[in-house]
Structure formats: structure tokens, C-alpha cells
N, C-alpha and C. Protein backbone atom coordinates (compact mmCIF):
# COMPACT_ATOMS: atom_id res chain seq x y z
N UNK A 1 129.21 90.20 73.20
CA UNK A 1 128.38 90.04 72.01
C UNK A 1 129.19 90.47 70.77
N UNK A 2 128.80 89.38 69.69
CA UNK A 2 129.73 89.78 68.34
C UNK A 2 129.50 91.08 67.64
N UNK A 3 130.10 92.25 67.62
CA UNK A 3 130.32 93.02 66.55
C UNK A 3 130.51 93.48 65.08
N UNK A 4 129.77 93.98 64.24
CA UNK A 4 130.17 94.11 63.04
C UNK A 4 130.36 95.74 62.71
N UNK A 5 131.80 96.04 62.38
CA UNK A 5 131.79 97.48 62.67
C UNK A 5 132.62 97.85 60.64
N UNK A 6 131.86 98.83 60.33
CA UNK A 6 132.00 99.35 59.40
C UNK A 6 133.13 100.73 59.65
N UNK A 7 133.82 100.51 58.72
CA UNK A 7 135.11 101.84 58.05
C UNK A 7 134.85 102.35 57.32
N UNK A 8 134.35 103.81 57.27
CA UNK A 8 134.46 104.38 56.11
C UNK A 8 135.58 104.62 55.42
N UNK A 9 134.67 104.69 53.75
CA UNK A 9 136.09 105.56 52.71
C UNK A 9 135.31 105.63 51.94
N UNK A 10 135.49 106.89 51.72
CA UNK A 10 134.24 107.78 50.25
C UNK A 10 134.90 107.44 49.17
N UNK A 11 136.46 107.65 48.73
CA UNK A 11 137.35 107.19 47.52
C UNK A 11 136.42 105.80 47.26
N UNK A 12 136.55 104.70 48.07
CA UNK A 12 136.45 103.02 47.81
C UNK A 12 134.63 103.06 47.19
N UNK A 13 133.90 103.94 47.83
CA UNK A 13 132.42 103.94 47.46
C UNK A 13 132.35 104.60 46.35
N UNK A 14 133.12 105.88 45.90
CA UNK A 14 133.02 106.78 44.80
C UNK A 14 133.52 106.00 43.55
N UNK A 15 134.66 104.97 43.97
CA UNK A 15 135.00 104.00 42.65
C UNK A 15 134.44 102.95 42.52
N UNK A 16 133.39 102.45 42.84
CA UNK A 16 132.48 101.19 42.69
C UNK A 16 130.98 102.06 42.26
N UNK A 17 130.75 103.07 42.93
CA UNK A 17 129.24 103.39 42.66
C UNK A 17 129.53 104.82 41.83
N UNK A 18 129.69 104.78 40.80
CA UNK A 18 129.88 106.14 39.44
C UNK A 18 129.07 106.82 39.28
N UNK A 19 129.30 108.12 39.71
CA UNK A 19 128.28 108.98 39.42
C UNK A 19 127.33 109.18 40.67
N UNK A 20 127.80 109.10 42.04
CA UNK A 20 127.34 109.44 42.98
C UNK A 20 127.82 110.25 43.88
N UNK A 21 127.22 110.89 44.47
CA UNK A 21 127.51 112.00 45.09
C UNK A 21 127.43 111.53 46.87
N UNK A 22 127.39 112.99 47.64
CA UNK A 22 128.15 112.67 49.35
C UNK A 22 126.96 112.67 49.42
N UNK A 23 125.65 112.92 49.34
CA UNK A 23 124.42 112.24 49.58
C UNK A 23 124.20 111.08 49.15
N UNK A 24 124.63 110.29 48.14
CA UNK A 24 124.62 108.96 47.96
C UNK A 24 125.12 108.49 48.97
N UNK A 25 126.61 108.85 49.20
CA UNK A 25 127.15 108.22 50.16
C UNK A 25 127.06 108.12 51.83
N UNK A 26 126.11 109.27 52.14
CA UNK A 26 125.07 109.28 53.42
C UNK A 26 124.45 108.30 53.35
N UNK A 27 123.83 108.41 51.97
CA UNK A 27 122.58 107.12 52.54
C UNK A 27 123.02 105.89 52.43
N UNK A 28 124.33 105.43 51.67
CA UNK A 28 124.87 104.09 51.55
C UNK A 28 124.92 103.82 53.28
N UNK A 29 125.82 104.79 53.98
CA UNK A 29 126.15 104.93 55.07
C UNK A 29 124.96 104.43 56.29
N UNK A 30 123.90 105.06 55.75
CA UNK A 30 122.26 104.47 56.53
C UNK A 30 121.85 103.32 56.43
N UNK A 31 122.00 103.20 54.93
CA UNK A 31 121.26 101.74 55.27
C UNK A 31 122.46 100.59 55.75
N UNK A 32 123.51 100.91 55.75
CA UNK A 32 124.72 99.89 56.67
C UNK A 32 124.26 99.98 57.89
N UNK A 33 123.23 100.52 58.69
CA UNK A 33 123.29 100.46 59.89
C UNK A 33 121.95 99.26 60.19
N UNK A 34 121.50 98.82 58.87
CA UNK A 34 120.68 97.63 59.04
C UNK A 34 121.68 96.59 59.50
N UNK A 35 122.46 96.48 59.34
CA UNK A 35 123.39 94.93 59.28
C UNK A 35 124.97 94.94 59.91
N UNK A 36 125.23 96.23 60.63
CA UNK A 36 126.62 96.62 61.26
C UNK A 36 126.01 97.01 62.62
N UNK A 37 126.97 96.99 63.53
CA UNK A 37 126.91 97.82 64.98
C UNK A 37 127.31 98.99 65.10
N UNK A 38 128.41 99.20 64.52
CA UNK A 38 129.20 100.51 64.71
C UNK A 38 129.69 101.05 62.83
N UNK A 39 129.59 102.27 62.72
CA UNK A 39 130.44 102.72 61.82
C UNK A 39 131.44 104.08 61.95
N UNK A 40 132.69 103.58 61.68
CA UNK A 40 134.24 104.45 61.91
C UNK A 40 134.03 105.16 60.88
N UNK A 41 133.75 106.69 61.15
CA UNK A 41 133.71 107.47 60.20
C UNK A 41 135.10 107.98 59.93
N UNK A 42 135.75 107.15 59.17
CA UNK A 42 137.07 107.64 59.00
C UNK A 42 137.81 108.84 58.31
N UNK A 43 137.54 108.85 56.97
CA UNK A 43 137.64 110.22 56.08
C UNK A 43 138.71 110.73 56.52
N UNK A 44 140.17 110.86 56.62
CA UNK A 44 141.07 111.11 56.93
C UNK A 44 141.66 112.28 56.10
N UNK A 45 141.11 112.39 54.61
CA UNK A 45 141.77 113.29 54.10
C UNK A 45 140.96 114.88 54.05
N UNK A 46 139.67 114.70 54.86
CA UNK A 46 138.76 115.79 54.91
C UNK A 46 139.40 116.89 55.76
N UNK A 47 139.30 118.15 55.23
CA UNK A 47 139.27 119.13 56.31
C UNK A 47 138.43 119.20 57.60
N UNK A 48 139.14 119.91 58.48
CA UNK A 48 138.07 119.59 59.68
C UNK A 48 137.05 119.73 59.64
N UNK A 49 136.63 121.52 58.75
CA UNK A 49 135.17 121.87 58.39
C UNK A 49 134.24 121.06 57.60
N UNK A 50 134.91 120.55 56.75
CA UNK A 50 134.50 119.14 55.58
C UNK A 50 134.48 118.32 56.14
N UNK A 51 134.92 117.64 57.55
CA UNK A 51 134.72 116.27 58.17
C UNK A 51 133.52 116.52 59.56
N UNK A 52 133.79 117.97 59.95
CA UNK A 52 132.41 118.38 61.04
C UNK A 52 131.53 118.05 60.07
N UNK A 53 131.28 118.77 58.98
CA UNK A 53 129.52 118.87 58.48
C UNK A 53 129.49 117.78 58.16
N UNK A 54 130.23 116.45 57.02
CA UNK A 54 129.87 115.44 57.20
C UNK A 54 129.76 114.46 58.52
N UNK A 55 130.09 114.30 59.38
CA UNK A 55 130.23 113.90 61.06
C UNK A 55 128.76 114.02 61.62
N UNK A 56 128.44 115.35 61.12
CA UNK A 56 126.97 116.02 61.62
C UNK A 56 126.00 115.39 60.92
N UNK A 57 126.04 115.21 59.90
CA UNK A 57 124.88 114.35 58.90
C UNK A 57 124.42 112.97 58.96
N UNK A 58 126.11 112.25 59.53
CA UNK A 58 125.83 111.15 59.34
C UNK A 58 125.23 110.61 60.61
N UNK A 59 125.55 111.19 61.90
CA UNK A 59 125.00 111.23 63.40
C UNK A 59 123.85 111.43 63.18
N UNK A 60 123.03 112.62 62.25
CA UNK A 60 121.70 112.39 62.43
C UNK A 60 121.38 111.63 61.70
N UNK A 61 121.59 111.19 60.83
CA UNK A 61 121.02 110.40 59.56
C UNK A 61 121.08 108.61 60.71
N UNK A 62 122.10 108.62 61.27
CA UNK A 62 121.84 107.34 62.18
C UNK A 62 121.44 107.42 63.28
N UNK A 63 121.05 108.57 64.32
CA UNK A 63 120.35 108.61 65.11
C UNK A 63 119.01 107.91 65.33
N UNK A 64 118.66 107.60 66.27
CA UNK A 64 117.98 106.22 66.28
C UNK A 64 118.13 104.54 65.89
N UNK A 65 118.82 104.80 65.35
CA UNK A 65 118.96 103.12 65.05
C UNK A 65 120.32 102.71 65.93
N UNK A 66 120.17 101.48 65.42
CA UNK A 66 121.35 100.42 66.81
C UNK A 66 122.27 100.56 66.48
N UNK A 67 122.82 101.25 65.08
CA UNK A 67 124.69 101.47 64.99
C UNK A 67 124.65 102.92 65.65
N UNK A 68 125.58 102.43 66.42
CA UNK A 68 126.76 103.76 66.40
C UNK A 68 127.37 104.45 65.80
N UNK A 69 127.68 105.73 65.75
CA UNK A 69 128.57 106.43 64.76
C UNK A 69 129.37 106.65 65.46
N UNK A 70 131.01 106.25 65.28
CA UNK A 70 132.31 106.58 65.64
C UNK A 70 133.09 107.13 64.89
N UNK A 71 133.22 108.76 65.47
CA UNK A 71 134.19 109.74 64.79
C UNK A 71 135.86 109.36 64.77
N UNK A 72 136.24 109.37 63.95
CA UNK A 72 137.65 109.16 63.43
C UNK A 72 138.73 110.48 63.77
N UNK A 73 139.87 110.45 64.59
CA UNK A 73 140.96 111.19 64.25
C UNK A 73 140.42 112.54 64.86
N UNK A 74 139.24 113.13 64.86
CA UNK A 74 139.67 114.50 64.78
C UNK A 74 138.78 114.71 66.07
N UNK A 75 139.46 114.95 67.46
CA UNK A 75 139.22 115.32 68.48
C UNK A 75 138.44 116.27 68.50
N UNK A 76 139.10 117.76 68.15
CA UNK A 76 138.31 118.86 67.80
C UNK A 76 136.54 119.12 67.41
N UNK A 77 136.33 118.00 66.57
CA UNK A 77 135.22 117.79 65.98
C UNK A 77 134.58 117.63 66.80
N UNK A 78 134.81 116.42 67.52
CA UNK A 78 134.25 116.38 68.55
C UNK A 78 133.61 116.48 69.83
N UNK A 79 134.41 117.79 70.12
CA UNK A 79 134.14 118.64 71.09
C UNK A 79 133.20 119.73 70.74
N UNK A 80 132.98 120.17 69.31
CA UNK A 80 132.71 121.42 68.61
C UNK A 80 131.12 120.86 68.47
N UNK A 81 130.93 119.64 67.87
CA UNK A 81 129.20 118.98 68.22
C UNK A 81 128.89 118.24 69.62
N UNK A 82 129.96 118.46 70.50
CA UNK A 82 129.65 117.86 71.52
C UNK A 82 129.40 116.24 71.57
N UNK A 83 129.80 115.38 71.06
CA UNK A 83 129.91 114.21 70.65
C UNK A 83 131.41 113.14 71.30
N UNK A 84 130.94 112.13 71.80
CA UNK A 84 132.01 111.70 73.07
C UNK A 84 132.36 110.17 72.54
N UNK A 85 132.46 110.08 70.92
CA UNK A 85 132.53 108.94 70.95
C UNK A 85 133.81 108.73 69.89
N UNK A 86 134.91 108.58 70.14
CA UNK A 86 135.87 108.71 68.81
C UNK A 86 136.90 107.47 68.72
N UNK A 87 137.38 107.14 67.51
CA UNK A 87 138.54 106.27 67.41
C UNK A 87 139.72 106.77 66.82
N UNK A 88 140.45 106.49 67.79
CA UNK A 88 142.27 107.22 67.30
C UNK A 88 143.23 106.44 66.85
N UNK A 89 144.55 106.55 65.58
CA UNK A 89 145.59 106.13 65.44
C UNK A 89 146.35 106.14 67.30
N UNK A 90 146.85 105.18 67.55
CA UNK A 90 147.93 105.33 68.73
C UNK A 90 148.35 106.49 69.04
N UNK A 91 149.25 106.99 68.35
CA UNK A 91 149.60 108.32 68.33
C UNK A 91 148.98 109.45 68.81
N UNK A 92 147.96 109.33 68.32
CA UNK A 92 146.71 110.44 68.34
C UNK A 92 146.52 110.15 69.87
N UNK A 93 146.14 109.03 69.94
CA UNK A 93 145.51 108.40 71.43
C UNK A 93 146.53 108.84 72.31
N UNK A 94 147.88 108.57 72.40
CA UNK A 94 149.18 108.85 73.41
C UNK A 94 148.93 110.17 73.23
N UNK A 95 148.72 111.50 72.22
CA UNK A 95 149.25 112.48 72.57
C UNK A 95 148.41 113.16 73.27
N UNK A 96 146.57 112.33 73.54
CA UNK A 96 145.57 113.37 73.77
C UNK A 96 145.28 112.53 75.15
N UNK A 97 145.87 112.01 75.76
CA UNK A 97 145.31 111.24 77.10
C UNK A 97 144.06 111.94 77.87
N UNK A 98 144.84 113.28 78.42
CA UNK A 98 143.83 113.65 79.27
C UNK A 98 142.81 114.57 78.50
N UNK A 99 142.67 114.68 77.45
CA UNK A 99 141.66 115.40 76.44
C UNK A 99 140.38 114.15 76.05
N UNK A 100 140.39 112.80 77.02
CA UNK A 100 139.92 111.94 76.66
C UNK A 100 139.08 111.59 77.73
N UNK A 101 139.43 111.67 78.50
CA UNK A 101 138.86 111.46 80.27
C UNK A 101 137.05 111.61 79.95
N UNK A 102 136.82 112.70 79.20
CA UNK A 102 134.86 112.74 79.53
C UNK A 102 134.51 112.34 77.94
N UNK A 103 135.11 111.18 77.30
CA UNK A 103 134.66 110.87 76.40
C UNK A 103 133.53 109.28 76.58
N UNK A 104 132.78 108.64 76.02
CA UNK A 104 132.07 107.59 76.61
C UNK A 104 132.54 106.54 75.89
N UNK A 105 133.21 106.98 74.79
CA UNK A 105 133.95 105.82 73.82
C UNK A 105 135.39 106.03 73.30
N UNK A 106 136.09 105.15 73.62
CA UNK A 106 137.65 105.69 72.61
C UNK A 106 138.23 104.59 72.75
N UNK A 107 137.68 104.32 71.02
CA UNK A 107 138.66 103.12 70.52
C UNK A 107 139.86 103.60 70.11
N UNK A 108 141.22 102.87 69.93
CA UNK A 108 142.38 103.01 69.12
C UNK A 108 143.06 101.93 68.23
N UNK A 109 143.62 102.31 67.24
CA UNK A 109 144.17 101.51 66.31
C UNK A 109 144.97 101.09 66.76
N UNK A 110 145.24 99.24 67.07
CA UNK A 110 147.03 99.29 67.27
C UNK A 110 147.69 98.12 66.32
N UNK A 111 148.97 97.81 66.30
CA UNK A 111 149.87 97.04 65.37
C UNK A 111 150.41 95.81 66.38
N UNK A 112 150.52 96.08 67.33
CA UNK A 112 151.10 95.03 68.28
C UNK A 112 150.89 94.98 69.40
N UNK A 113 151.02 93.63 70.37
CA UNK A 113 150.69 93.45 71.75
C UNK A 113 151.10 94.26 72.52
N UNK A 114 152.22 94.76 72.71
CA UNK A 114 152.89 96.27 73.36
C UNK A 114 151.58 97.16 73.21
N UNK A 115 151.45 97.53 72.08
CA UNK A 115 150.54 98.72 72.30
C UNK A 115 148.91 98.39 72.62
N UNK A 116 148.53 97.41 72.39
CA UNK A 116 147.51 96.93 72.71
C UNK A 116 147.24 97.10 74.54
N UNK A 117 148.15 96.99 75.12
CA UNK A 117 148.47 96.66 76.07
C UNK A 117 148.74 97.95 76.66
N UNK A 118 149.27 98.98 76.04
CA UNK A 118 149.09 100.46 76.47
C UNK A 118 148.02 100.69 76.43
N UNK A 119 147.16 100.57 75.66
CA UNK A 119 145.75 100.88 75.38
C UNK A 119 145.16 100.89 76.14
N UNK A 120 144.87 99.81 76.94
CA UNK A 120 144.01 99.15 77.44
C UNK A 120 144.22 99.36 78.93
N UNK A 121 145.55 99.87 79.22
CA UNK A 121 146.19 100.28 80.39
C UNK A 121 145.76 101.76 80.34
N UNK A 122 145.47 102.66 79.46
CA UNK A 122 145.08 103.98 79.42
C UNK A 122 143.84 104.06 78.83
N UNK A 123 142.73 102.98 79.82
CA UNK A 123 141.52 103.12 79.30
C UNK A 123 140.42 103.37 77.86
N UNK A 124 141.44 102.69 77.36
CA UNK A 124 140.66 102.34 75.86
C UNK A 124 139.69 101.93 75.89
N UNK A 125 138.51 102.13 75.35
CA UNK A 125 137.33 100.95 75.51
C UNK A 125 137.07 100.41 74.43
N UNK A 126 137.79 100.17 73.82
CA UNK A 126 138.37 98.63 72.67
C UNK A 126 140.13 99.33 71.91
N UNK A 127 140.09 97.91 71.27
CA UNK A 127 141.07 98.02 70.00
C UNK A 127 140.65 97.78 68.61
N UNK A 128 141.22 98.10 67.79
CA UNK A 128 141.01 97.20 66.63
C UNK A 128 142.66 97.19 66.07
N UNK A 129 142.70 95.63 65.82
CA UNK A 129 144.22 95.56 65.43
C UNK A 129 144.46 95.22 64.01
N UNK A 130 145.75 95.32 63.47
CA UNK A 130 145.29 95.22 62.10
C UNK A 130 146.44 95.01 61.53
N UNK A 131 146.61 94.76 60.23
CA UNK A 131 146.05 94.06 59.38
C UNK A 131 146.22 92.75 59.70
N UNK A 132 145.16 92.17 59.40
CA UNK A 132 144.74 90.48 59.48
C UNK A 132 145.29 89.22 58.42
N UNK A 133 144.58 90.31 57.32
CA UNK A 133 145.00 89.24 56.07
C UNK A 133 145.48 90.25 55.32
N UNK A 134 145.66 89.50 54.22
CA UNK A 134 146.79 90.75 53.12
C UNK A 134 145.36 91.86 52.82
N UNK A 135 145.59 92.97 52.54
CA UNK A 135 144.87 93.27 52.08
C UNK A 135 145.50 94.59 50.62
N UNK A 136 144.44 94.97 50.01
CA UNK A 136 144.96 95.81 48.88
C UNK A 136 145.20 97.76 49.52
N UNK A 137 145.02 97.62 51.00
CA UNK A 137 144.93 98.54 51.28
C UNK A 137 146.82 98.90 51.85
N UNK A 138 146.86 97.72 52.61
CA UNK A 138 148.34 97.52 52.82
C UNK A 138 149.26 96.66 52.04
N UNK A 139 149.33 96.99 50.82
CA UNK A 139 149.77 95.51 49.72
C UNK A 139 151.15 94.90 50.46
N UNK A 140 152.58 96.31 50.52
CA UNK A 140 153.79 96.15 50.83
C UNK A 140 154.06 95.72 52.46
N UNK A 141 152.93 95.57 52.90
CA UNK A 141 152.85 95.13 54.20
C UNK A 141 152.10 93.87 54.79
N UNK A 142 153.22 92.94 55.18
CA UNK A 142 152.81 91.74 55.33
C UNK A 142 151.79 91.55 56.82
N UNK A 143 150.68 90.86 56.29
CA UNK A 143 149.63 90.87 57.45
C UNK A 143 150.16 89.80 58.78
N UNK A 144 149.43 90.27 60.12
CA UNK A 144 149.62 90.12 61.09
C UNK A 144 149.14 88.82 61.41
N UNK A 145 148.06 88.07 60.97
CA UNK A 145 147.65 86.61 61.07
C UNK A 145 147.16 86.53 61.84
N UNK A 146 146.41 85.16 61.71
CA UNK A 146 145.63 84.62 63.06
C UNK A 146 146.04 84.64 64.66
N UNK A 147 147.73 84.26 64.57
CA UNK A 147 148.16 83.42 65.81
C UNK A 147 148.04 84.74 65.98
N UNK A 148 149.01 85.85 65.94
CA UNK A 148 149.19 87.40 66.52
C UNK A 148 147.59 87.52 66.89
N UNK A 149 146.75 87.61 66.30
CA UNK A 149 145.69 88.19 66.46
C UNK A 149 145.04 87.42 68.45
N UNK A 150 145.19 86.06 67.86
CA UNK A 150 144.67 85.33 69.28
C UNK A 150 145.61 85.74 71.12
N UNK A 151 146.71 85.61 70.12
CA UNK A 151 147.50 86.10 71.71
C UNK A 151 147.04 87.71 71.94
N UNK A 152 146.66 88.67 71.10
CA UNK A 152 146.49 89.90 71.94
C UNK A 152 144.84 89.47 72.45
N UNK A 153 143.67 88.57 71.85
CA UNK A 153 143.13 88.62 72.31
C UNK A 153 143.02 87.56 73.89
N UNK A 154 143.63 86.50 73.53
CA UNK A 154 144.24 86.54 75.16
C UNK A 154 144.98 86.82 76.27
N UNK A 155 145.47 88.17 75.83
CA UNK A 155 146.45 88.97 76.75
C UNK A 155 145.60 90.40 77.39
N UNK A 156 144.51 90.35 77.03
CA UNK A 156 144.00 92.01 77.30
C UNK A 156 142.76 91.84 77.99
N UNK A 157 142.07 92.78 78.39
CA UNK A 157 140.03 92.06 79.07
C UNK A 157 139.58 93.19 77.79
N UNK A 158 139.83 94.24 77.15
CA UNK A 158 138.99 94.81 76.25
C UNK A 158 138.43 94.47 75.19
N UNK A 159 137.54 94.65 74.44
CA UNK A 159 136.71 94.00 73.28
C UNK A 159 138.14 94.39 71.88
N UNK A 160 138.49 93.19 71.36
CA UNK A 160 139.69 93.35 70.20
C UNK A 160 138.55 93.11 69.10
N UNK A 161 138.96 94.18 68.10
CA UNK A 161 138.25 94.08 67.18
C UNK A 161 139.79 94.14 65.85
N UNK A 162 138.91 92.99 65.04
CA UNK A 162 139.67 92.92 63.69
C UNK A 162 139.53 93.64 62.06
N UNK A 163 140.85 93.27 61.72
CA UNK A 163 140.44 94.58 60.91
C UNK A 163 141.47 93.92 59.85
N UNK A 164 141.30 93.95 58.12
CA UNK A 164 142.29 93.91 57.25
C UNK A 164 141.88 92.48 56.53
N UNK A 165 141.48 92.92 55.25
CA UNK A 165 141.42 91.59 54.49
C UNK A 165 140.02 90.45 54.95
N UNK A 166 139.61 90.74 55.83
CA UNK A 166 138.08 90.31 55.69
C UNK A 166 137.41 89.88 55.64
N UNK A 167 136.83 88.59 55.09
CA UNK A 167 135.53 88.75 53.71
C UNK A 167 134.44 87.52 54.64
N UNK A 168 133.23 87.05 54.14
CA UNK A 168 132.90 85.96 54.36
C UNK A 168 133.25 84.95 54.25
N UNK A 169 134.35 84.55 53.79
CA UNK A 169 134.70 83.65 53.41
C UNK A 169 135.78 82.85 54.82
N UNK A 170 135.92 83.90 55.36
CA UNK A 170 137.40 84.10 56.19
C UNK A 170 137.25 84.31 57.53
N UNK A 171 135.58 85.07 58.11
CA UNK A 171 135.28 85.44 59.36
C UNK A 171 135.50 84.59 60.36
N UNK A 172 134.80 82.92 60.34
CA UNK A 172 135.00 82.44 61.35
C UNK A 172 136.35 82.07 61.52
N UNK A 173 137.42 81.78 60.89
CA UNK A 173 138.55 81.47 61.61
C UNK A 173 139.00 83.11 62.36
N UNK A 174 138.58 84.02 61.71
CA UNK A 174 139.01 85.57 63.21
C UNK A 174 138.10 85.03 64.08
N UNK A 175 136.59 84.96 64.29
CA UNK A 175 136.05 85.02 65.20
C UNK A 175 136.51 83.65 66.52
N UNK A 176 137.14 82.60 65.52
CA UNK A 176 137.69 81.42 66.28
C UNK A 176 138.79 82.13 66.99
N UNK A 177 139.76 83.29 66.68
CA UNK A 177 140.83 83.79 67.64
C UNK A 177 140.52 84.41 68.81
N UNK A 178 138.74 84.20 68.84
CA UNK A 178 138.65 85.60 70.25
C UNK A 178 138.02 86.61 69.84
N UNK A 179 138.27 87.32 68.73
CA UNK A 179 137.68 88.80 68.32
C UNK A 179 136.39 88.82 69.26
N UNK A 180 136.17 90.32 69.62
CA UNK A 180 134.55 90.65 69.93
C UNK A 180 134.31 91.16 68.67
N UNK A 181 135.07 91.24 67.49
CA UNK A 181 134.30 91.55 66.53
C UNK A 181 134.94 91.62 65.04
N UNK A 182 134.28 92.31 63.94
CA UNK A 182 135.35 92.68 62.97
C UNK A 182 134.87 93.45 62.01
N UNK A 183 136.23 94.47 61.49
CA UNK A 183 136.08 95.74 60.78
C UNK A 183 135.86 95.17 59.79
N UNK A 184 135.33 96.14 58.64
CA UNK A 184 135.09 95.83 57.29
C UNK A 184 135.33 97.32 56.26
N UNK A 185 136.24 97.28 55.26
CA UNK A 185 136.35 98.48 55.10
C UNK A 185 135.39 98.44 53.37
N UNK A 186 136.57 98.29 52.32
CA UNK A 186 135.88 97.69 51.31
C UNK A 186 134.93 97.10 51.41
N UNK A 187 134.32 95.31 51.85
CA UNK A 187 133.21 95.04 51.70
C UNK A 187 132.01 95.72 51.87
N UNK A 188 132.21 96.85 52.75
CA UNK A 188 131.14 97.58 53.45
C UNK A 188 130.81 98.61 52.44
N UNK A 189 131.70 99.36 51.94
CA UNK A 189 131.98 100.59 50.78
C UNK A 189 130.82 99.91 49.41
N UNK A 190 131.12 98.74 48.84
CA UNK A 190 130.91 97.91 47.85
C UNK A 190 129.74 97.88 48.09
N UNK A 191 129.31 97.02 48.99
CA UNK A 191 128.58 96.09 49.56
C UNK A 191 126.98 96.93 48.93
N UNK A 192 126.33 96.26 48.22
CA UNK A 192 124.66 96.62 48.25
C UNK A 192 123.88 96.23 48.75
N UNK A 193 123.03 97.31 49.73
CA UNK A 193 122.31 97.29 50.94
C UNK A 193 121.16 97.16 50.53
């Protein structure tokens, strides 16, 4: 079944919506769970203590409804609310293998069929690969394209999810490569719910 999975970034919401605060951005966060499956609570530049209490808010604030909340990067966190559902850079993912074993979800980021292919060999239960199309997030970095995108999704059995550059305009030719789904980082940030 098709996926629509949301990325956070408080920067991308804090510069479109002026003058709002991390309770604004909770509830932007809520009502995305009308129209997404999953949201990657990413926040990468938060302290751990600053990424637990937000982590904690946004789990309850979506508790009950049909998205998921997927914690980003910080293992720790996750153990500390007891929460088994996280998505890792590669890296992260290779260095924490067996710190992963009683988790119920662990997606990872990857760049290429090689690692896709590690992934998925060390029990990933998805990918998301990336970048797709150009995007302003990776300007100096030329995107990965359709064809790349289709061969990892016919090389693997896990749900490949897409990610980079985006929009409506553009979905069905990803969803024509295979995707079980696709990220949205900006549109989602922007986007009025």
C-alpha cells in the first residue's frame, strides 16, 4: 500500500510561517497526520534533551491517529521513552546493529544499491533513498533519478521509499519506478493543513 511519509524541519516551517512558535509547530505536525502515514521526526540539530521532550509531544499529540511517528537519529531517545520505532543515516544504522534487534521499526537512509542492499540484508524494515530530483536542500549535488531509483526498487523485497525534490507535479513518474512510497520534506513544512 502507497505511503505518504512526512520529514520534519522546524528551520523550513519557522521560515514560511513568521512568528510561530514549537507549539505552532506541534500542531502543524498534527494536523499532517490527516493526509500522511508516517512522520520522520528529524530535527537533527536538537540536543538530545531538546529532541526527547519534543519526540514526547509529538507521540502524544499523534497518538491515536493512523500516522506514525518515526524518531530520527537518536537511539538513546528512544530507549529513554521506551519507543521502538526509529530512522537512521547508514552509518548510524551500521554502527548500532545489535542495539536494534527489539526495535518494531528501523528505517535507514541510503545513497546507493550497495547499501540498500546492506540494509535490507541487516533487517531494515524499509529504505528511503535519496535524492530524486534536484532539490534546494542538496543544490551541489546532482540527483539520483528515476532509472537509479527503479533498479533499487527492483533489486530489494523491502518497502523503498523516495525522497528529494518531490512535488505533485512529479509523483507519478516515482510512483511509476516501484516506490511503496514518498518523502516530503518542504512541501509538508509549507504545506497548509
Amino acid at each position: 500500500m502507497y505511503k505518504k511519509i512526512a520529514v520534519s524541519n522546524r528551520k523550513i516551517f519557522f521560515s514560511h510561517h513568521t512568528k510561530s512558535s514549537t507549539t505552532d509547530f506541534v500542531n502543524h505536525l498534527a494536523e499532517l497526520c490527516k493526509i500522511v502515514d508516517f512522520i520522520i521526526l528529524r530535527e537533527k540539530d536538537l540536543s538530545l534533551t531538546d529532541y526527547k521532550k519534543l519526540a514526547s509531544t509529538v507521540i502524544n499529540r499523534c497518538n491515536g491517529k493512523k500516522t506514525q511517528v518515526i524518531l530520527h537519529s537518536h537511539i538513546d531517545c528512544c530507549h529513554e521513552l521506551n519507543y521502538k520505532k526509529i530512522h537512521l543515516p547508514l552509518p548510524i544504522f551500521t554502527e548500532n546493529l545489535k542495539m536494534l534487534k527489539d526495535f518494531e521499526t528501523v528505517g535507514v537512509s541510503v545513497h546507493s544499491l550497495e547499501q540498500a542492499i546492506f540494509a535490507e540484508k541487516n533487517n531494515a524494515s524499509y529504505i528511503i533513498y535519496s535524492h530524486i530530483f534536484q532539490t534546494d536542500c542538496k543544490k551541489d549535488l546532482p540527483p539520483k533519478g528515476l532509472s537509479a531509483l527503479k533498479e533499487i526498487c527492483d533489486s530489494i523485497n523491502i518497502p523503498v521509499y523516495a525522497l528529494g525534490g518531490i512535488t505533485d507535479e512529479n509523483e507519478s513518474s516515482v510512483i511509476a519506478a516501484g516506490v511503496s512510497g514518498t518523502c516530503r520534506m518542504s512541501d509538508y513544512m509549507v504545506k497548509n493543513i
